[in-house]
PDB file of N, CA and C in Angstrom:
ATOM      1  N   UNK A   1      37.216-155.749 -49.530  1.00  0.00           N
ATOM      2  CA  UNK A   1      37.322-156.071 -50.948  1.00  0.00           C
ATOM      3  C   UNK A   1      38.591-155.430 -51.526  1.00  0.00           C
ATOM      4  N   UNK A   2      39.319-156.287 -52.397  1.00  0.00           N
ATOM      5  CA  UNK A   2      41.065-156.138 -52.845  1.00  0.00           C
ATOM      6  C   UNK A   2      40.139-154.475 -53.873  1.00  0.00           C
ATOM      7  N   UNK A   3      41.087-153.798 -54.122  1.00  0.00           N
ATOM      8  CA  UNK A   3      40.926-152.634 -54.971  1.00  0.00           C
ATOM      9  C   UNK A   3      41.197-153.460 -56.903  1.00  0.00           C
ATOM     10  N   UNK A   4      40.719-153.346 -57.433  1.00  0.00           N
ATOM     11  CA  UNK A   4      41.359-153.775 -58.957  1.00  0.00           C
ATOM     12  C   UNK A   4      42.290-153.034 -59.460  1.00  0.00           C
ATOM     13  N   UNK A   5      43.205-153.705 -59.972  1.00  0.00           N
ATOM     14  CA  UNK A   5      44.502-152.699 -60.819  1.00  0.00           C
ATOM     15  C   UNK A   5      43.864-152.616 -62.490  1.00  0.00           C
ATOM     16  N   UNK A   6      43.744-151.733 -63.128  1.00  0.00           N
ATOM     17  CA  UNK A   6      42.972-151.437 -64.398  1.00  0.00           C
ATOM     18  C   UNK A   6      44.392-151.762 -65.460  1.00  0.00           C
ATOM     19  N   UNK A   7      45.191-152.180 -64.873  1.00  0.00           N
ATOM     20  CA  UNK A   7      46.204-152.185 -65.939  1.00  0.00           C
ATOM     21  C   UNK A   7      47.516-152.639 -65.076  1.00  0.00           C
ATOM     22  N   UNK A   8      47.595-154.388 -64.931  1.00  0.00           N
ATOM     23  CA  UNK A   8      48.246-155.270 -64.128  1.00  0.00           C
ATOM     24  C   UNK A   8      49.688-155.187 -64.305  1.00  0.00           C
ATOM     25  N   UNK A   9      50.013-155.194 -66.389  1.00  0.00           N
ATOM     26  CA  UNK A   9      51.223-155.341 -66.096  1.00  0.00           C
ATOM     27  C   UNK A   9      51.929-154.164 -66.207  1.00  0.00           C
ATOM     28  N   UNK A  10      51.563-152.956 -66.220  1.00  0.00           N
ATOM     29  CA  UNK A  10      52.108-151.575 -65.892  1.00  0.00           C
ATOM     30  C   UNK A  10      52.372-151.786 -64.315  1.00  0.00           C
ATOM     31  N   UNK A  11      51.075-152.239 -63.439  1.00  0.00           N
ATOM     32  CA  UNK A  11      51.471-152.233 -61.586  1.00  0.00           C
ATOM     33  C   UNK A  11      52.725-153.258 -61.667  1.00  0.00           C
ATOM     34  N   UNK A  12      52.809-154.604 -62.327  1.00  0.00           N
ATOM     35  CA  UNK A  12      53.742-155.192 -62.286  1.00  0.00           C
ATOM     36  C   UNK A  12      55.150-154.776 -62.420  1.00  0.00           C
ATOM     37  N   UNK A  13      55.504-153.695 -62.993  1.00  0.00           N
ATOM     38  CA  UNK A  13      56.551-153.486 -64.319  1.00  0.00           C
ATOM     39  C   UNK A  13      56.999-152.453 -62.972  1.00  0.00           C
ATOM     40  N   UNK A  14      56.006-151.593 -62.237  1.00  0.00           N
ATOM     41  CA  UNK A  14      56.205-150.266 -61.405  1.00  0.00           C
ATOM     42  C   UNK A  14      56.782-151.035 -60.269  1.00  0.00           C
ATOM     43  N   UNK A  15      55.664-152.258 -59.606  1.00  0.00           N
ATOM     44  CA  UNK A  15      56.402-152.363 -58.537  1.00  0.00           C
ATOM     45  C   UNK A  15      57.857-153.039 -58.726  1.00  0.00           C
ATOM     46  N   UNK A  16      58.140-153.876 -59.801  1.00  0.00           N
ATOM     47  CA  UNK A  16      59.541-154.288 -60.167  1.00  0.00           C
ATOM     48  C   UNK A  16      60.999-153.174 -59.907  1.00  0.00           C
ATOM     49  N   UNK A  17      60.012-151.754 -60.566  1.00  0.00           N
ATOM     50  CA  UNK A  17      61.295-150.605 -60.299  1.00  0.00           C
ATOM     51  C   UNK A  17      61.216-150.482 -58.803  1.00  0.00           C
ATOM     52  N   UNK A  18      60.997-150.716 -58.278  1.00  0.00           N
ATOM     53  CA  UNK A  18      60.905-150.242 -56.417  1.00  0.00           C
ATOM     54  C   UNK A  18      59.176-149.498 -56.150  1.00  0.00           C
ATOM     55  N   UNK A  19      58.598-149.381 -56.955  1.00  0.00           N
ATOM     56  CA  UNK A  19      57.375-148.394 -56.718  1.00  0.00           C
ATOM     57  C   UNK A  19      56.623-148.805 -55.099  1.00  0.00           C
ATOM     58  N   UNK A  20      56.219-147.963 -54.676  1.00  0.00           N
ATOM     59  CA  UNK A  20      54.926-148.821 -53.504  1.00  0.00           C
ATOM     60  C   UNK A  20      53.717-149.207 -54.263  1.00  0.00           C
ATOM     61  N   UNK A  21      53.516-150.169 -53.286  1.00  0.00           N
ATOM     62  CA  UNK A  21      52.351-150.836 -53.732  1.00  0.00           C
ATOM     63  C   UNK A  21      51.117-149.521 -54.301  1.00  0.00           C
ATOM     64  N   UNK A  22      51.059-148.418 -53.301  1.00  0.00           N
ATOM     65  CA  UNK A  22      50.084-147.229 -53.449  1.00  0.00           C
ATOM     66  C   UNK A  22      50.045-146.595 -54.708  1.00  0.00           C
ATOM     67  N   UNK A  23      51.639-146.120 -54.720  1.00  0.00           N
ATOM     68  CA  UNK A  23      51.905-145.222 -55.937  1.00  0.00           C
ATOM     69  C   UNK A  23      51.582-146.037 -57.302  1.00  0.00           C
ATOM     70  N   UNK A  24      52.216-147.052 -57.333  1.00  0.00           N
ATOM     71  CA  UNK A  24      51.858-148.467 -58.340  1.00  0.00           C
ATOM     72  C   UNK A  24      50.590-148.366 -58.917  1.00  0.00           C
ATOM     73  N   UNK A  25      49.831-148.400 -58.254  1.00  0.00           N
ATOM     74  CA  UNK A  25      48.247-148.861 -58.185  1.00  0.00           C
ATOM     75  C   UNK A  25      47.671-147.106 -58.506  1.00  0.00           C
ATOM     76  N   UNK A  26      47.901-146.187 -58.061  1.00  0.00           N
ATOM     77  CA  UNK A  26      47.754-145.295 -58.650  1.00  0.00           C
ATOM     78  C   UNK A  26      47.724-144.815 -60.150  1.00  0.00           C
ATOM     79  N   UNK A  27      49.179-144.904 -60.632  1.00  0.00           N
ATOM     80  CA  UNK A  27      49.641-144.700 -61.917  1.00  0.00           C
ATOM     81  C   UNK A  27      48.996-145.657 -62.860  1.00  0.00           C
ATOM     82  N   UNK A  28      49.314-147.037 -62.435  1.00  0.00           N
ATOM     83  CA  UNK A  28      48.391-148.119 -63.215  1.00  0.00           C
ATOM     84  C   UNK A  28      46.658-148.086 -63.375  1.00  0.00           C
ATOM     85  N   UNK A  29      46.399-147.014 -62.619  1.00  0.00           N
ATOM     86  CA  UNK A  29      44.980-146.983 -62.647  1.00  0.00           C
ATOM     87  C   UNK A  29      44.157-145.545 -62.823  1.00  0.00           C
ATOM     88  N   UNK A  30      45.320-144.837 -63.606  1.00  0.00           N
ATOM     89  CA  UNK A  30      45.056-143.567 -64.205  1.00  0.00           C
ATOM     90  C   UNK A  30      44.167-143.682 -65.423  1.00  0.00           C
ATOM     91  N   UNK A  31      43.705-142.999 -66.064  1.00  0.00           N
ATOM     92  CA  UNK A  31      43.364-142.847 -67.494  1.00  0.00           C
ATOM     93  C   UNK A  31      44.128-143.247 -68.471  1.00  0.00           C
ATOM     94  N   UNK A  32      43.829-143.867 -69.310  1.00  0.00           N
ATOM     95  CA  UNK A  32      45.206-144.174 -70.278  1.00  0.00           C
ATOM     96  C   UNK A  32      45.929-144.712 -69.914  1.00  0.00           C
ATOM     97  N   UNK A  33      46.060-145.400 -69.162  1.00  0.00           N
ATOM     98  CA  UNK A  33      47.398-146.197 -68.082  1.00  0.00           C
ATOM     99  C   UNK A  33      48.127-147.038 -69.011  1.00  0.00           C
ATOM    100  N   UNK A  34      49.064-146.993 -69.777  1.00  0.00           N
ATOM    101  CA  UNK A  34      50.254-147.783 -70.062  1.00  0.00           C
ATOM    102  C   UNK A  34      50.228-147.372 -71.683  1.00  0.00           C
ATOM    103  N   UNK A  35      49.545-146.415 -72.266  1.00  0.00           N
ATOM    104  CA  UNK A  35      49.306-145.951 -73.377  1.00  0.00           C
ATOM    105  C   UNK A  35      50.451-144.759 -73.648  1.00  0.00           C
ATOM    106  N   UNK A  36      51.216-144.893 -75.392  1.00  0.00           N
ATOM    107  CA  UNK A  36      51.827-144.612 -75.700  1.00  0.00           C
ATOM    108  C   UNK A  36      51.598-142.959 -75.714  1.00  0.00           C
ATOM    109  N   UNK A  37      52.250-142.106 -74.954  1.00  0.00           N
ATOM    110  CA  UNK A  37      51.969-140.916 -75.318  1.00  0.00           C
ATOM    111  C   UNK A  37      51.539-139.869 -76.725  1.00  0.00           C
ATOM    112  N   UNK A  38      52.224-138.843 -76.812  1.00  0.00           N
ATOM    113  CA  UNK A  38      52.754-137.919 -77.641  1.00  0.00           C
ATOM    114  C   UNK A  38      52.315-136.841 -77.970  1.00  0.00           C
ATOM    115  N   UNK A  39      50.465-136.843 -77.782  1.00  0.00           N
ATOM    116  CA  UNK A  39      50.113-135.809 -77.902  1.00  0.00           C
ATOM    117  C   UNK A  39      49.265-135.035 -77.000  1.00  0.00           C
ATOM    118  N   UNK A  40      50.032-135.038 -75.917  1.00  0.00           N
ATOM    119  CA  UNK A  40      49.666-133.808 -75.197  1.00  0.00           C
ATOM    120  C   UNK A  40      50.532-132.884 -75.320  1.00  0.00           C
ATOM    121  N   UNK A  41      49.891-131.855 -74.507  1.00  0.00           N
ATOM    122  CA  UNK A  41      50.582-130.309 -74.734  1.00  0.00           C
ATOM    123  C   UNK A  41      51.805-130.542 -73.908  1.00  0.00           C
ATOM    124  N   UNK A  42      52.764-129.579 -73.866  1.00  0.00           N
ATOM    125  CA  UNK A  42      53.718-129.760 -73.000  1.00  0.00           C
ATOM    126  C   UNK A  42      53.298-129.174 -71.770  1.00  0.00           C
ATOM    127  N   UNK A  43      54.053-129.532 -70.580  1.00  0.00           N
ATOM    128  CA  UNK A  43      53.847-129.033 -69.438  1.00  0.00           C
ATOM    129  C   UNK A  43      53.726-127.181 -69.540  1.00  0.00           C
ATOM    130  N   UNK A  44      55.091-127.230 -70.196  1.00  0.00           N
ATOM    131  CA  UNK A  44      55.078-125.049 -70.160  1.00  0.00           C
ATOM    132  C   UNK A  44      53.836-124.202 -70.820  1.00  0.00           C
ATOM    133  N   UNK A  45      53.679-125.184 -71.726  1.00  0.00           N
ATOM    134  CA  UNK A  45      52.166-124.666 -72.546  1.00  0.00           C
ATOM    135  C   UNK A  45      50.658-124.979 -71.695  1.00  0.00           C
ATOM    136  N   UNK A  46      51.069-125.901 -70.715  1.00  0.00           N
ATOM    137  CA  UNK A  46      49.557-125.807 -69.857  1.00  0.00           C
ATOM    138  C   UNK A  46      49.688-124.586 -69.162  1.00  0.00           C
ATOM    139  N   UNK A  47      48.136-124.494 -68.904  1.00  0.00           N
ATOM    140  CA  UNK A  47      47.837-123.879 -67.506  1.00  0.00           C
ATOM    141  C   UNK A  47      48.191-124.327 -65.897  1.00  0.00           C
ATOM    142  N   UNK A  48      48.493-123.507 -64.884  1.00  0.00           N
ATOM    143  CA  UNK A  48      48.794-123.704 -64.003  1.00  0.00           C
ATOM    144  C   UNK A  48      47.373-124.794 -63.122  1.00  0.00           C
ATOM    145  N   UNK A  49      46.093-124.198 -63.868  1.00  0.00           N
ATOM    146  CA  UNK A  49      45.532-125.330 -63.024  1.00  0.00           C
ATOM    147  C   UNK A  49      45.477-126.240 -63.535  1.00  0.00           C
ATOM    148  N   UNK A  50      45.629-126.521 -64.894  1.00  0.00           N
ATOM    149  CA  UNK A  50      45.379-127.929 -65.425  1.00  0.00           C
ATOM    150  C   UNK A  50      46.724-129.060 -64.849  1.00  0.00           C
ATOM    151  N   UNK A  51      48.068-128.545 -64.746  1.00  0.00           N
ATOM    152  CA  UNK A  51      48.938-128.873 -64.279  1.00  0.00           C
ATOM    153  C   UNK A  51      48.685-129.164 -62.525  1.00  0.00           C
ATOM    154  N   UNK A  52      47.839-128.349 -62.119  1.00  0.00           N
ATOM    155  CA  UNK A  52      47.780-128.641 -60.777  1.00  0.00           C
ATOM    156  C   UNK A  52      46.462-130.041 -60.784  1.00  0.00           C
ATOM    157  N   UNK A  53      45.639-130.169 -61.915  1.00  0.00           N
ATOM    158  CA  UNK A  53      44.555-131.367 -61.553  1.00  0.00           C
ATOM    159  C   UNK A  53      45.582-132.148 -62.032  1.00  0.00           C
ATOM    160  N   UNK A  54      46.606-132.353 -62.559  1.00  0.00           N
ATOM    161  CA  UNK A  54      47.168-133.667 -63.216  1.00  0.00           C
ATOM    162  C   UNK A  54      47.940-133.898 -62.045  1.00  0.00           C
ATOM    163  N   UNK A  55      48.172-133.340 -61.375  1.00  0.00           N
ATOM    164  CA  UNK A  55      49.297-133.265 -59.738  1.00  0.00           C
ATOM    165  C   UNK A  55      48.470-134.220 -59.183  1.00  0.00           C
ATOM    166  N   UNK A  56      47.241-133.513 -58.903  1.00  0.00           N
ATOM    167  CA  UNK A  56      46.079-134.246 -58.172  1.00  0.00           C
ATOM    168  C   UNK A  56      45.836-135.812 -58.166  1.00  0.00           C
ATOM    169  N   UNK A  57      45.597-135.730 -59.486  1.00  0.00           N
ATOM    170  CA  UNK A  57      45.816-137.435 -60.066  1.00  0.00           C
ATOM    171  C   UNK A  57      46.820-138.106 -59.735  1.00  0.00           C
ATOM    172  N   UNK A  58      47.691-137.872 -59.803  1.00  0.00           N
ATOM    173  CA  UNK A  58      48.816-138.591 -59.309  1.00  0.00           C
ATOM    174  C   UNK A  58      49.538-138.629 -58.149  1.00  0.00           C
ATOM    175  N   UNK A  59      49.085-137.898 -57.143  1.00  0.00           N
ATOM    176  CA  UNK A  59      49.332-138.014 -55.638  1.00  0.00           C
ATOM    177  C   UNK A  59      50.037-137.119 -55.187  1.00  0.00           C
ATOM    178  N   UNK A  60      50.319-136.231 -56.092  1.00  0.00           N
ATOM    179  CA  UNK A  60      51.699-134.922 -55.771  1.00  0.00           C
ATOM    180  C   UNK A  60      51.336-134.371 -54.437  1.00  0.00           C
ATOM    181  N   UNK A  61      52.094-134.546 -53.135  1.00  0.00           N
ATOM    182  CA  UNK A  61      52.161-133.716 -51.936  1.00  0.00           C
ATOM    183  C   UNK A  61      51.945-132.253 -52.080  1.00  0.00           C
ATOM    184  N   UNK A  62      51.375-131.340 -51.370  1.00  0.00           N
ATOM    185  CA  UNK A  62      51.925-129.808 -51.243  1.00  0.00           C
ATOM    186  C   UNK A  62      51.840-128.959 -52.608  1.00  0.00           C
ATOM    187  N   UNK A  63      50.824-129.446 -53.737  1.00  0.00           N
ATOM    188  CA  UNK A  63      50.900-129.108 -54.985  1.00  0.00           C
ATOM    189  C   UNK A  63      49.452-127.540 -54.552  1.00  0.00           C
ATOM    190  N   UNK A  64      48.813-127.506 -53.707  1.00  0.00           N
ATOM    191  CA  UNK A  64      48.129-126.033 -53.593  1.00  0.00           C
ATOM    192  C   UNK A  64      49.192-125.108 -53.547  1.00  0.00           C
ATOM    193  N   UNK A  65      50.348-125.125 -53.125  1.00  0.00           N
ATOM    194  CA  UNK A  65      51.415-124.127 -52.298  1.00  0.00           C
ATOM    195  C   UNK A  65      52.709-123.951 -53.450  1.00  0.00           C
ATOM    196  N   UNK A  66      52.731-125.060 -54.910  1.00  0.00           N
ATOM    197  CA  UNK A  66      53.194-125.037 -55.548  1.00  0.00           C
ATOM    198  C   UNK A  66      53.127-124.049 -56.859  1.00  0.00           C
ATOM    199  N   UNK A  67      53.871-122.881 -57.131  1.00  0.00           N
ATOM    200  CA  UNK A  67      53.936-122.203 -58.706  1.00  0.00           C
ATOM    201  C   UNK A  67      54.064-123.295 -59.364  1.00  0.00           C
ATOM    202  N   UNK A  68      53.610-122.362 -60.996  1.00  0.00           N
ATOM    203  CA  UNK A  68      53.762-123.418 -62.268  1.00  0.00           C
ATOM    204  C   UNK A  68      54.330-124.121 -62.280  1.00  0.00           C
ATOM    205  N   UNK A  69      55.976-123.969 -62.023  1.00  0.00           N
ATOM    206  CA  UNK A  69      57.239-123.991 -62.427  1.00  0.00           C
ATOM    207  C   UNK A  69      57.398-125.037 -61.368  1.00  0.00           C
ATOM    208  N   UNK A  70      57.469-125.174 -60.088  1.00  0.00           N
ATOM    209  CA  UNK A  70      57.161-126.618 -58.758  1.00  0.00           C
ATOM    210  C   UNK A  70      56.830-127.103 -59.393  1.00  0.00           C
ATOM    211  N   UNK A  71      55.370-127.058 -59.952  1.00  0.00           N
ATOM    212  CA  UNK A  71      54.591-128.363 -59.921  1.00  0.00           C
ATOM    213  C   UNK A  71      54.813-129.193 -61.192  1.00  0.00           C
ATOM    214  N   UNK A  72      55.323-128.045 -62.445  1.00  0.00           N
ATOM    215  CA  UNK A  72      56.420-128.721 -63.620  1.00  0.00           C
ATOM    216  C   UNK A  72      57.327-129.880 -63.143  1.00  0.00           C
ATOM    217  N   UNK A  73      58.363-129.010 -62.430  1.00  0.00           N
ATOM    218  CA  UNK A  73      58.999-129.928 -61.650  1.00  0.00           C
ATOM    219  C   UNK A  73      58.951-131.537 -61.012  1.00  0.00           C
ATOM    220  N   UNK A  74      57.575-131.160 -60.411  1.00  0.00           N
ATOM    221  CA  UNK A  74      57.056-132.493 -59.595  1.00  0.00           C
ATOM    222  C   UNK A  74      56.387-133.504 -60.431  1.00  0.00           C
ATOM    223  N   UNK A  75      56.248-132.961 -61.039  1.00  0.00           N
ATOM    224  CA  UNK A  75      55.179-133.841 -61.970  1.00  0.00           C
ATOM    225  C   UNK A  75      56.602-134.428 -62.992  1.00  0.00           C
ATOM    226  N   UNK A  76      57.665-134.100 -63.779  1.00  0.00           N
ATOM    227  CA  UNK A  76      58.497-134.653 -64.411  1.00  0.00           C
ATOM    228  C   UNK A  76      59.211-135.765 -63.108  1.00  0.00           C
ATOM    229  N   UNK A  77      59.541-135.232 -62.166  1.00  0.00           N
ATOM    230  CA  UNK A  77      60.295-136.378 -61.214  1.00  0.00           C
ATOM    231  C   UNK A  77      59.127-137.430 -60.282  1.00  0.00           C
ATOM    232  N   UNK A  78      57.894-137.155 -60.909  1.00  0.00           N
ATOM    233  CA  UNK A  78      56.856-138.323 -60.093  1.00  0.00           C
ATOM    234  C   UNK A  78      57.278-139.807 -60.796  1.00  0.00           C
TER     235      UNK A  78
END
């Protein structure tokens, strides 16, 4: 059975930039998926674990082994 994308033309729009099909389907099928930000906290103002479950969500490699400041990092260039 195909997986459902919760939010088609965000997967559309991702795989257009080069995305993989995986990562695509990931992001498009987050919480909130294609919803206008603004009010979350900033990354420096989270906690290191809350920053590490949002890693989680989004597929971040090697994010147990990562400080705050990595996984800041990883999470702005995902």
């Amino acid at each position: 059975m195909a997986k459902r994308i919760k939010n088609e033309e965000q997967y559309e729009t991702l795989r257009d930039k080069g995305y993989s099909q995986e990562k695509a389907a990931r992001i498009a099928n987050t919480e909130n998926s294609g919803e206008k930000g603004g009010k979350a906290e900033k990354y420096e103002e989270r906690s290191k674990e809350d920053l590490y479950e949002q890693a989680k969500k989004v597929g971040i490699e090697g994010r147990s082994k990562m400080s705050k400041e990595e996984l800041i990092k990883a999470l702005r260039n995902n």
